[in-house]
Protein backbone atom coordinates (compact mmCIF):
# COMPACT_ATOMS: atom_id res chain seq x y z
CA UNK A 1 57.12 29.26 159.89
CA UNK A 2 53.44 31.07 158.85
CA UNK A 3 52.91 34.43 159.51
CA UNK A 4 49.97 33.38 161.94
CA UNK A 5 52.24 31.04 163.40
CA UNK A 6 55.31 33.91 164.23
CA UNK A 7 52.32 36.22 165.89
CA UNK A 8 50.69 33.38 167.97
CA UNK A 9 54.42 33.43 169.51
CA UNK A 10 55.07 36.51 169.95
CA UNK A 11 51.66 37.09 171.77
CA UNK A 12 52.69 33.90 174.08
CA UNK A 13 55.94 35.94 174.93
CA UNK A 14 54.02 38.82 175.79
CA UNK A 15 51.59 38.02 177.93
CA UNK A 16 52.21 34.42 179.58
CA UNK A 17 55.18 35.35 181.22
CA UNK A 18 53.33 38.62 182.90
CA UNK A 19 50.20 36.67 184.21
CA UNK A 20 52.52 33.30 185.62
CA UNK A 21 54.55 36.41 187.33
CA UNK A 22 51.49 37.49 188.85
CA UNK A 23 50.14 34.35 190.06
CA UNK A 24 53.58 33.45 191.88
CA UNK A 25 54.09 37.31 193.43
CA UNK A 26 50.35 36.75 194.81
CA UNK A 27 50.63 33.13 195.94
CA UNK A 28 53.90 32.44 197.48
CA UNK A 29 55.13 36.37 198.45
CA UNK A 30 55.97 36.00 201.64
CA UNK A 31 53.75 38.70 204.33
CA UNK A 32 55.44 41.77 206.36
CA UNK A 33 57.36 41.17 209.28
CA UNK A 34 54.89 42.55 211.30
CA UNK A 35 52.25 39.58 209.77
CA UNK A 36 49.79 38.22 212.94
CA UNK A 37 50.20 34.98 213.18
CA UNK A 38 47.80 31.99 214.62
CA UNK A 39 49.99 32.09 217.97
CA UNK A 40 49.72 35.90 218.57
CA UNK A 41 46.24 35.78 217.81
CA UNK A 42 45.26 33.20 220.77
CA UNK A 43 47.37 35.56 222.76
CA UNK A 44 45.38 38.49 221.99
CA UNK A 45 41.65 36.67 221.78
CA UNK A 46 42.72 35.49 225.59
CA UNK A 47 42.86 39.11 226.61
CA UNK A 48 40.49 40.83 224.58
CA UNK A 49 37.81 38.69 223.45
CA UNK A 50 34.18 39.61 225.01
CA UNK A 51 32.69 36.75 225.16
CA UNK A 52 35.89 34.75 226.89
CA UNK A 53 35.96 37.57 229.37
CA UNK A 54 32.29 37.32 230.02
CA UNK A 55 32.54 33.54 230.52
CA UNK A 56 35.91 33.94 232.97
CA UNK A 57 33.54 36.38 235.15
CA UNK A 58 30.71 34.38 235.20
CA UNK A 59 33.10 31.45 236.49
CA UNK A 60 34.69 33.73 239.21
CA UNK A 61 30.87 34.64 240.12
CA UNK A 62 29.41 31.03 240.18
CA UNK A 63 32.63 29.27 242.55
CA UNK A 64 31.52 31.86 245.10
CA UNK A 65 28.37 29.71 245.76
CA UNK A 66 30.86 26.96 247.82
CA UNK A 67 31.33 29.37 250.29
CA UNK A 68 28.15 31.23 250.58
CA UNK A 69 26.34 27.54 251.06
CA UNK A 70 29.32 26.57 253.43
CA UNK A 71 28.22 29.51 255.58
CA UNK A 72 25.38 28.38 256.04
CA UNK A 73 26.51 25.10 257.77
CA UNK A 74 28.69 27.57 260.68
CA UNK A 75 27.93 29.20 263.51
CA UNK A 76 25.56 32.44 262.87
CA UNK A 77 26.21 35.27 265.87
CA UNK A 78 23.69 38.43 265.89
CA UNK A 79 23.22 41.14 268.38
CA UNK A 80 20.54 43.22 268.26
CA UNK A 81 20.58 46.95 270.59
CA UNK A 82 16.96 48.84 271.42
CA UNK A 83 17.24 51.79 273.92
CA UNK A 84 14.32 53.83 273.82
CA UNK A 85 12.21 57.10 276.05
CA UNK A 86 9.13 56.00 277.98
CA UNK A 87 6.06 57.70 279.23
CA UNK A 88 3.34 56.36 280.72
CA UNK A 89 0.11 57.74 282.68
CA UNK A 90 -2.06 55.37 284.94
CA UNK A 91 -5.30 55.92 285.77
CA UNK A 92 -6.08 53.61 289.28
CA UNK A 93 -8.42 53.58 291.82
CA UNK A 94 -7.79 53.40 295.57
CA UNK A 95 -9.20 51.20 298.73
CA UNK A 96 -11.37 54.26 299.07
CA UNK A 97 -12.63 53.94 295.10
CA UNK A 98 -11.38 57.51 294.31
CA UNK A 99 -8.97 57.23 290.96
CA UNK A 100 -5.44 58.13 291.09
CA UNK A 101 -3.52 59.26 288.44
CA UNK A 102 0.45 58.59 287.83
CA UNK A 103 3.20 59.82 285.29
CA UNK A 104 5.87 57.55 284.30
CA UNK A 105 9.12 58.75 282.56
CA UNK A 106 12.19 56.63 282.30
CA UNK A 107 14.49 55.18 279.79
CA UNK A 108 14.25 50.99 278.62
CA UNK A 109 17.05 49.57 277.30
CA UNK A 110 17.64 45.87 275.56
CA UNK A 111 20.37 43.82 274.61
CA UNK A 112 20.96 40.42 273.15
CA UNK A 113 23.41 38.55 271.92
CA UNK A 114 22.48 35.15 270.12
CA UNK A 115 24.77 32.31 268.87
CA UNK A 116 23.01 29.56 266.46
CA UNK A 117 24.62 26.50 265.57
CA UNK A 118 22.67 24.37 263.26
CA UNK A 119 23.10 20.79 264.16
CA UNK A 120 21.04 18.88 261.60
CA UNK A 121 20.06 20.42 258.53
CA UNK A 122 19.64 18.33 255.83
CA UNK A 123 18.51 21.43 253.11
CA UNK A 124 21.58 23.30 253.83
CA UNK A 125 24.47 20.31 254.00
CA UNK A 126 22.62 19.23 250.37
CA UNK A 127 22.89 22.70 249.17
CA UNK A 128 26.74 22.64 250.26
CA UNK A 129 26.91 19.67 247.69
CA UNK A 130 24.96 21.00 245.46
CA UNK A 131 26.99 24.05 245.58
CA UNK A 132 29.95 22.09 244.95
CA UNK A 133 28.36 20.34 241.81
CA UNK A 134 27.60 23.94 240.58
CA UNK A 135 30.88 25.27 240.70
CA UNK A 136 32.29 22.21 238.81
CA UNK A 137 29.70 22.84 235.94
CA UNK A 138 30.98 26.65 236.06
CA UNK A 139 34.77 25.10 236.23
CA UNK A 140 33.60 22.68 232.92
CA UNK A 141 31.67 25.67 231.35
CA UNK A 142 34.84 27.85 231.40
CA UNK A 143 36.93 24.96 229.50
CA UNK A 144 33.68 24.59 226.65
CA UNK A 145 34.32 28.53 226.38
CA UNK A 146 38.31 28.19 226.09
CA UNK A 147 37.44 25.35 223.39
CA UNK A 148 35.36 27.96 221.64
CA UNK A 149 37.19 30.78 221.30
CA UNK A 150 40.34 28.81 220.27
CA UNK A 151 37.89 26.99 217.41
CA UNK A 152 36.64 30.46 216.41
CA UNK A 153 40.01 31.99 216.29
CA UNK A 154 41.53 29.26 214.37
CA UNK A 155 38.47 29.25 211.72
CA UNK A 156 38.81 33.28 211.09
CA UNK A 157 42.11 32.89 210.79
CA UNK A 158 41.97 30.45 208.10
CA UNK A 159 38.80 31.61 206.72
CA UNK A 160 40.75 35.04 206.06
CA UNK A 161 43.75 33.34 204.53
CA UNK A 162 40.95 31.16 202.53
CA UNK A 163 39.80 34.82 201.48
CA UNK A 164 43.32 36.06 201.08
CA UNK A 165 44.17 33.61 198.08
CA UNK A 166 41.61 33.21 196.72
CA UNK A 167 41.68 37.33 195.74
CA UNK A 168 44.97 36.45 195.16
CA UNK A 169 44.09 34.12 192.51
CA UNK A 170 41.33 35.98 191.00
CA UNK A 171 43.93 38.97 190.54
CA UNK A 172 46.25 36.74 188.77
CA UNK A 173 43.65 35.23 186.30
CA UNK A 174 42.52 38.78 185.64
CA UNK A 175 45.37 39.66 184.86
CA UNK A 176 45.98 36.73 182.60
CA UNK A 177 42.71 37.52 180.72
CA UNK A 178 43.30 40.74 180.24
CA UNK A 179 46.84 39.98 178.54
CA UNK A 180 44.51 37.48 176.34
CA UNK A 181 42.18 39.67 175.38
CA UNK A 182 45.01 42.08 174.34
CA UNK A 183 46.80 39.52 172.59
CA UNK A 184 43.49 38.46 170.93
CA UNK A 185 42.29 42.00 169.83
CA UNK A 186 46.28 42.28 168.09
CA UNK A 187 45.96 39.69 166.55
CA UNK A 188 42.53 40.40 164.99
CA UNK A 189 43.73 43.88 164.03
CA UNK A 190 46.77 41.91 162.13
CA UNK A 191 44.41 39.99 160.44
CA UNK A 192 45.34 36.66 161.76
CA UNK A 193 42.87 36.36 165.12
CA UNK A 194 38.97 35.71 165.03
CA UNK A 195 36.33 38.38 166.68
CA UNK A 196 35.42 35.08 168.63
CA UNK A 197 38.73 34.79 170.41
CA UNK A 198 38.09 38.73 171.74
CA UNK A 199 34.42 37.75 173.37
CA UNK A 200 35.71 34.69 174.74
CA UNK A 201 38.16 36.67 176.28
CA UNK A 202 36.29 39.70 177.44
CA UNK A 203 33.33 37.18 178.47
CA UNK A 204 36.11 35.58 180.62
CA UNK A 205 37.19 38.93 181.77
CA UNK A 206 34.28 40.53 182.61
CA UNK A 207 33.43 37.28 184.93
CA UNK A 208 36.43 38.18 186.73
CA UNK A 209 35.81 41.67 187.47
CA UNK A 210 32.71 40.27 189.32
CA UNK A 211 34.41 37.65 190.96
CA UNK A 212 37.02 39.98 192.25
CA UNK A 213 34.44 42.31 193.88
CA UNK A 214 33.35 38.84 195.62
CA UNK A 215 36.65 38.26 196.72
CA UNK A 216 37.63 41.64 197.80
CA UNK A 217 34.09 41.92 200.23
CA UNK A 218 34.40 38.53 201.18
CA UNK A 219 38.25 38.90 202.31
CA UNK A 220 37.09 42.37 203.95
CA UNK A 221 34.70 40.71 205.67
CA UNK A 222 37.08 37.81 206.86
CA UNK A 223 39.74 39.96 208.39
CA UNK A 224 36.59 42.19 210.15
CA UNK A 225 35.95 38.83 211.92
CA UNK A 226 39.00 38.24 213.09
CA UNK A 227 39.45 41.40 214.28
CA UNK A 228 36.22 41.43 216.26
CA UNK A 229 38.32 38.36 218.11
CA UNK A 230 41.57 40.09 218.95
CA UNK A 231 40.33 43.72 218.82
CA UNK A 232 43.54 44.69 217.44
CA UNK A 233 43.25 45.99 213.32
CA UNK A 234 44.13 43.11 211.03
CA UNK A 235 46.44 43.93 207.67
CA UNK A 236 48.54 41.37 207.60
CA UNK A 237 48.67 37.30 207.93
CA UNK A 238 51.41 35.05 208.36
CA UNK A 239 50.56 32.21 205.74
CA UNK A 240 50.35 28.48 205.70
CA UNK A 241 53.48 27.21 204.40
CA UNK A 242 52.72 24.07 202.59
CA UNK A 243 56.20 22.52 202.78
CA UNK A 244 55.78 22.85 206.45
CA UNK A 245 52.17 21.08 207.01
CA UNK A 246 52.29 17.45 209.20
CA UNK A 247 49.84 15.64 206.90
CA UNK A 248 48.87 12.49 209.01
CA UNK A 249 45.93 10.73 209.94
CA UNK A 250 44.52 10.69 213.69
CA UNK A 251 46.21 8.99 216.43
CA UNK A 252 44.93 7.05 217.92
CA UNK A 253 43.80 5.32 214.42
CA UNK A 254 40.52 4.51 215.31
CA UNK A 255 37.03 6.86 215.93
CA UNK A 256 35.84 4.60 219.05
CA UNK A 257 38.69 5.44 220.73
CA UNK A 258 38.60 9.33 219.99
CA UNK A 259 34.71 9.30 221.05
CA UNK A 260 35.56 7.20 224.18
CA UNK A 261 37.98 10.05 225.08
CA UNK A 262 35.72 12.64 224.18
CA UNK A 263 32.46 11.62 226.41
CA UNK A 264 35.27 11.05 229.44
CA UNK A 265 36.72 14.62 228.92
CA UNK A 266 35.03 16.79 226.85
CA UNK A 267 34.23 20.11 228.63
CA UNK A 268 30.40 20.50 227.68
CA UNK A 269 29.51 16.80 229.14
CA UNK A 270 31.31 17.51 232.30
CA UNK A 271 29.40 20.81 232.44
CA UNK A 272 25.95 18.53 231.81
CA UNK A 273 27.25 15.69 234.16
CA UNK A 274 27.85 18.43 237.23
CA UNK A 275 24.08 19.61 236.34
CA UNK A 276 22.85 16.25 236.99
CA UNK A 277 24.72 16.08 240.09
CA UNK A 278 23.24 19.56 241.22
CA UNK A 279 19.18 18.64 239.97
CA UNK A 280 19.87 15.68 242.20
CA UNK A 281 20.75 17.19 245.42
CA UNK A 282 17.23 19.61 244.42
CA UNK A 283 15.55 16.98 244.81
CA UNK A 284 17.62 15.75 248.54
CA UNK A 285 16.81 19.69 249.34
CA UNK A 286 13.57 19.39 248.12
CA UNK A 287 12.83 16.03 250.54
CA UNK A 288 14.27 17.69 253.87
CA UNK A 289 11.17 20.14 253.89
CA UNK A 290 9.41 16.76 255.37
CA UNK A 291 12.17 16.64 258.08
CA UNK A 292 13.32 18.26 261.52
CA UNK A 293 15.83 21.09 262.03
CA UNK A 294 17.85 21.36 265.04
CA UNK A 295 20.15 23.87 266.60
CA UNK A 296 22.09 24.76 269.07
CA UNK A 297 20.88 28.32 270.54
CA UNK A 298 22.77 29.72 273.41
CA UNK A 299 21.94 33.62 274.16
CA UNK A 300 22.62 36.21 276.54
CA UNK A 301 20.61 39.09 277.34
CA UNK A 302 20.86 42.60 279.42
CA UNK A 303 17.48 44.82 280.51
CA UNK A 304 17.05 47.46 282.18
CA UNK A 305 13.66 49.27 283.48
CA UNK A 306 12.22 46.94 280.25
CA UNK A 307 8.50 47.75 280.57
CA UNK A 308 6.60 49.68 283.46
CA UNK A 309 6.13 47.38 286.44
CA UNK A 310 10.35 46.97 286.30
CA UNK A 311 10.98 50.51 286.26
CA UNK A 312 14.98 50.87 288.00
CA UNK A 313 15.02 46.93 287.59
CA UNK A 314 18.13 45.48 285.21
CA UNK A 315 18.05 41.68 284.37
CA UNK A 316 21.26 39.29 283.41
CA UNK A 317 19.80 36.70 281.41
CA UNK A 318 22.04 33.50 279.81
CA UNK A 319 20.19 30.85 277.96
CA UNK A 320 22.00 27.58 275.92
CA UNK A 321 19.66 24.83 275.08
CA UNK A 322 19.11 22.97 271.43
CA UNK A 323 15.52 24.22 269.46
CA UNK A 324 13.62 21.61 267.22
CA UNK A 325 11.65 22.78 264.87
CA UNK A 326 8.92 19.42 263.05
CA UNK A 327 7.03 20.46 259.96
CA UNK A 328 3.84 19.40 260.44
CA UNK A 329 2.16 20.23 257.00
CA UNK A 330 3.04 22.94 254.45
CA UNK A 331 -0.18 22.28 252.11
CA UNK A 332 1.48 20.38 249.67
CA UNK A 333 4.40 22.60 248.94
CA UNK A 334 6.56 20.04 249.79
CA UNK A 335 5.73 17.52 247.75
CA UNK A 336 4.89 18.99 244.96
CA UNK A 337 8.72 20.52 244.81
CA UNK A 338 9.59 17.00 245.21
CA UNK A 339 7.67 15.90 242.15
CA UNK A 340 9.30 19.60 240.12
CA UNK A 341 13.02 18.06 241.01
CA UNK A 342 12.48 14.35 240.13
CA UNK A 343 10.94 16.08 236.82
CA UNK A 344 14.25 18.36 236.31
CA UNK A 345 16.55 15.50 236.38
CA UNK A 346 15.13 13.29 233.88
CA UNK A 347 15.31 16.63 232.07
CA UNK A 348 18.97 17.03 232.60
CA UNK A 349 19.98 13.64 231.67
CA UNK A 350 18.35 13.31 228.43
CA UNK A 351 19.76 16.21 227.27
CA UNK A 352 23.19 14.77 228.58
CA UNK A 353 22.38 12.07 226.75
CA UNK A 354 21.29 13.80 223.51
CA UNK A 355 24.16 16.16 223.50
CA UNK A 356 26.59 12.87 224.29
CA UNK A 357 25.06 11.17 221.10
CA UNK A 358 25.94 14.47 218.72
CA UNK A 359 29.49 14.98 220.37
CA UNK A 360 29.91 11.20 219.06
CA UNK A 361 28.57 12.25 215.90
CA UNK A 362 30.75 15.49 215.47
CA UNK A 363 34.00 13.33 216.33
CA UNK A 364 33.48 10.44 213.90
CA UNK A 365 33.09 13.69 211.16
CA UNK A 366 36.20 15.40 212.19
CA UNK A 367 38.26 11.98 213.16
CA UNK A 368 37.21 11.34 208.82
CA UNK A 369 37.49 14.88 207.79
CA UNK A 370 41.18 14.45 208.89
CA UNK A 371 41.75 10.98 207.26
CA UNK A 372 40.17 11.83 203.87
CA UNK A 373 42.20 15.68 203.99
CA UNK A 374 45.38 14.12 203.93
CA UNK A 375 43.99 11.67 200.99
CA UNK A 376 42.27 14.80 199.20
CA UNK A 377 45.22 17.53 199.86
CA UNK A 378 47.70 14.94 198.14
CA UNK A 379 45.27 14.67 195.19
CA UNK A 380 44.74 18.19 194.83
CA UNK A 381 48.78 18.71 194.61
CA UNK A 382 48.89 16.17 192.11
CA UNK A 383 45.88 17.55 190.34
CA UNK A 384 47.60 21.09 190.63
CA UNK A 385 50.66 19.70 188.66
CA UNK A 386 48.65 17.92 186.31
CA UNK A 387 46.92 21.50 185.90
CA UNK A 388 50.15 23.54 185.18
CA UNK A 389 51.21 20.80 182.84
CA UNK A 390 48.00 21.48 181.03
CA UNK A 391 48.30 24.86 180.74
CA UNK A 392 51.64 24.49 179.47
CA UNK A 393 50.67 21.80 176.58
CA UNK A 394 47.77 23.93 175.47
CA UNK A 395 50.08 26.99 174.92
CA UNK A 396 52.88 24.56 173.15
CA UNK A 397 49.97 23.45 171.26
CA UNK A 398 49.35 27.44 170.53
CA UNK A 399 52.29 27.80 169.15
CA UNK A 400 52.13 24.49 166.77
CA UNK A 401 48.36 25.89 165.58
CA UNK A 402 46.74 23.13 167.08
CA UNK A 403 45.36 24.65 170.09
CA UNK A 404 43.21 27.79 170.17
CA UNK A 405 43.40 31.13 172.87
CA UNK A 406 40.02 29.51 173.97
CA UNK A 407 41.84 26.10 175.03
CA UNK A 408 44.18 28.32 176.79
CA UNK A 409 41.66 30.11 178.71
CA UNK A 410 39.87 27.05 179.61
CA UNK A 411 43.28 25.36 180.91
CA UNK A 412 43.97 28.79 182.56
CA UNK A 413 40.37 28.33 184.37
CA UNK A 414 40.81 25.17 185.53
CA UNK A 415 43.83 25.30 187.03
CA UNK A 416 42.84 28.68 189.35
CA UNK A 417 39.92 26.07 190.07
CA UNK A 418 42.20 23.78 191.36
CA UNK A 419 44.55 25.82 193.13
CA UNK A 420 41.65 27.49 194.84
CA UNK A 421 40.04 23.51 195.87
CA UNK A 422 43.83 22.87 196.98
CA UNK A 423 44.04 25.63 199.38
CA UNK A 424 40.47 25.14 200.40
CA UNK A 425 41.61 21.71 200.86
CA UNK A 426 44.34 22.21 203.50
CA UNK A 427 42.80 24.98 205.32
CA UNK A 428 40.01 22.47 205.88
CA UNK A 429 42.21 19.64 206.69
CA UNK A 430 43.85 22.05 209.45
CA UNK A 431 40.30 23.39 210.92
CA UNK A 432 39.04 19.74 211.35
CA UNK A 433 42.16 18.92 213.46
CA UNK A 434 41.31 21.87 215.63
CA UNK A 435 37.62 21.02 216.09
CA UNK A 436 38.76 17.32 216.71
CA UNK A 437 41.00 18.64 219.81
CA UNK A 438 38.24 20.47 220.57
CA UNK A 439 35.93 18.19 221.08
CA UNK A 440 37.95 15.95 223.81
CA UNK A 441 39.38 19.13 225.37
CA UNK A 442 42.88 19.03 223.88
CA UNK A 443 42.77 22.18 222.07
CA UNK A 444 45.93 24.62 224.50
CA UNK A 445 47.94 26.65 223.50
CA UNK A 446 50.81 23.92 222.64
CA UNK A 447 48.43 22.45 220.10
CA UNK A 448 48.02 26.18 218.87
CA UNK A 449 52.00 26.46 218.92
CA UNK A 450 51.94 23.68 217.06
CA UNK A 451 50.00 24.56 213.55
CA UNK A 452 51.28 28.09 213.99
CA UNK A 453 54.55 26.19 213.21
CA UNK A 454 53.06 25.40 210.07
CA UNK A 455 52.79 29.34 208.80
CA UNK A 456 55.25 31.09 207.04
CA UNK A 457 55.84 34.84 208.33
């Protein structure tokens, strides 16, 4: 064996072994017991999340239109009290024309008690259903903001255990580059290496000190975003465990059916379906300014000395009778509200309609982003073991002097390209299984349970 040949080995020994040690530590360690995981992180996005919290409230607020507008349809009772000090002076003239003065002090009092039963209102039994239609937007609007935050939690989640290996892999390359470079700069000192080995290597490395200040913001920044979800500090991740993944196409097989389902169910149509519902009964509230009113009025009232000439007098007054009340003409008000409501549902529907046509759109992407992951993630494995058989030819071929440190590198680089593409691969295959359940309303917590069955803690 040549001299060149012996060193070439021994550098293999040294620093191979180190930098696949690395790389296996970084990728498959397993996290701390205390690790979140998906599941605990929909339980804490449920209680602290802002923006689901504001959404709940504005919910609560909006069903309390039902009964404010159902109030309007009952009986209305008011009472109203006026006791008050009099004094009047009256000047008057007698059969003989001389005046004659007089000085009036006494106490008036009032009370009345009024019952109103509207009869026939058509504005306020339309608002009633209009009130309904409102509240089942608000109901439909709450779902589109569970959908959300369960889409956003699932994406930082995976987005930070996107970030999470890939520093993971960056670290292992750099430290597989540096035991090159090493390895390189011995072997130049012996004699036997090239000074072009060492600047491929420290090129190399140097590219990966950069890249791991990337990777190190970005996986800061990924774990910042989750946190601003659960508002609990975030150190630790369970991680997906690829041996436990369900790699399977959509069922049912076909997009028609999934888009079918999704413009039945899917919160955000309901919420624009209930708003066409409520701009139409604008327009049935905006029509009854053109017809009667009438209730029933029943009242009972109680006087006493209630204006000068009654002074000492008390009157018991009960009334019942039904009051009619015809608009006649309003200057136009009327119609022209007419005209503003007719406007506001064409409004409404055609952005049902647009929003209906991109919900289609966004399901045939996901319904395909899930048929071609599964294809993709199985090429990627086999590309990954292609990639590791690669690296370990190039190094046999090291040894045998037919390979350089350079084909090493550029195995080495390809193969952290790959494993990065694979795990990019099924972190994308799982986010566009979310968004499809998303998008026809299936996203719970079971479905939740589910992929966090697919981490490893």
């Amino acid at each position: 064996m040549s001299q060149a040949r012996a060193f070439r080995r021994g550098a293999l020994r040294r620093t191979w072994p180190a930098a696949l040690l690395v790389a296996m530590v970084t990728a498959f360690a397993a996290p701390p017991a205390g690790a979140l995981d998906l599941l605990q992180g929909f339980h804490l996005a449920l209680r602290q999340d802002a923006a689901y919290q504001a959404s709940r409230a504005q919910t609560e607020a909006s069903r309390e239109a039902v009964p404010q507008a159902f109030a309007q349809l009952l009986p209305n009772v008011s009472m109203s009290l006026a006791r008050s000090r009099n004094s009047t002076d009256r000047d008057s003239q007698n059969a003989f024309g001389q005046t004659v003065s007089d000085s009036y002090d006494y106490t008036s009092s009032n009370y009345v008690l009024t019952l109103r039963q509207p009869i026939y209102r058509k504005y306020n039994f339309a608002q009633y259903r209009q009130a309904q239609s409102q509240v089942e937007s608000a109901d439909a609007a709450f779902d589109t903001s569970t959908q959300d935050l369960l889409v956003r939690l699932a994406t930082a989640y995976f987005e930070a255990l996107m970030a999470q290996d890939q520093y993971g892999l960056v670290l292992a390359q750099k430290e597989a580059y540096a035991q090159q470079l090493q390895g390189a700069r011995r072997a130049l000192a012996a004699g036997q290496g090239t000074r072009t080995d060492i600047d491929d290597a420290e090129a190399r490395y140097d590219m990966l000190l950069a890249q791991e200040l990337e990777a190190q913001q970005n996986l800061g920044f990924t774990k910042r975003q989750l946190q601003t979800i659960v508002n609990e500090p975030v150190e630790f991740l369970a991680l997906l465990d690829a041996g436990r993944m369900l790699l399977q196409a959509p069922l049912p097989a076909s997009a028609e059916e999934w888009i079918a389902r999704g413009e039945a169910v899917n919160p955000e149509l309901r919420t624009l379906r209930a708003n066409i519902a409520a701009a139409r009964q604008e327009l049935e509230k905006a029509r009854a300014g053109h017809l009667p009113t009438v209730d029933l009025v029943a009242q009972a009232s109680n006087s006493r000395s209630e204006n000068n000439v009654s002074i000492n007098t008390r009157y018991e007054t009960s009334q019942i009778g039904v009051q009619v009340i015809v608009p006649l003409f309003a200057g136009g008000y009327t119609v022209s509200q007419t005209r503003q409501a007719i406007a506001n549902i064409e409004k409404f529907e055609q952005q049902y309609e647009a929003r209906r046509r991109e919900i289609a759109m966004q399901i045939r992407k996901e319904f395909q982003s899930i048929s071609e992951g599964v294809l993709k993630v199985r090429a990627m494995e086999r590309a990954e073991r292609s990639a590791d058989q690669a690296v370990f030819s190039n190094q046999k071929g090291f040894q045998a002097g037919t390979r350089s440190q350079v084909d090493i590198l550029n195995a080495q680089q390809q193969r952290m390209n790959v494993r990065r593409d694979l795990a990019s691969a099924r972190y994308q295959y799982v986010l566009a299984r979310v968004r499809l359940k998303g998008l026809v309303g299936a996203l719970d917590e079971a479905e939740i349970a589910s992929i966090n069955g697919w981490l490893s803690r």
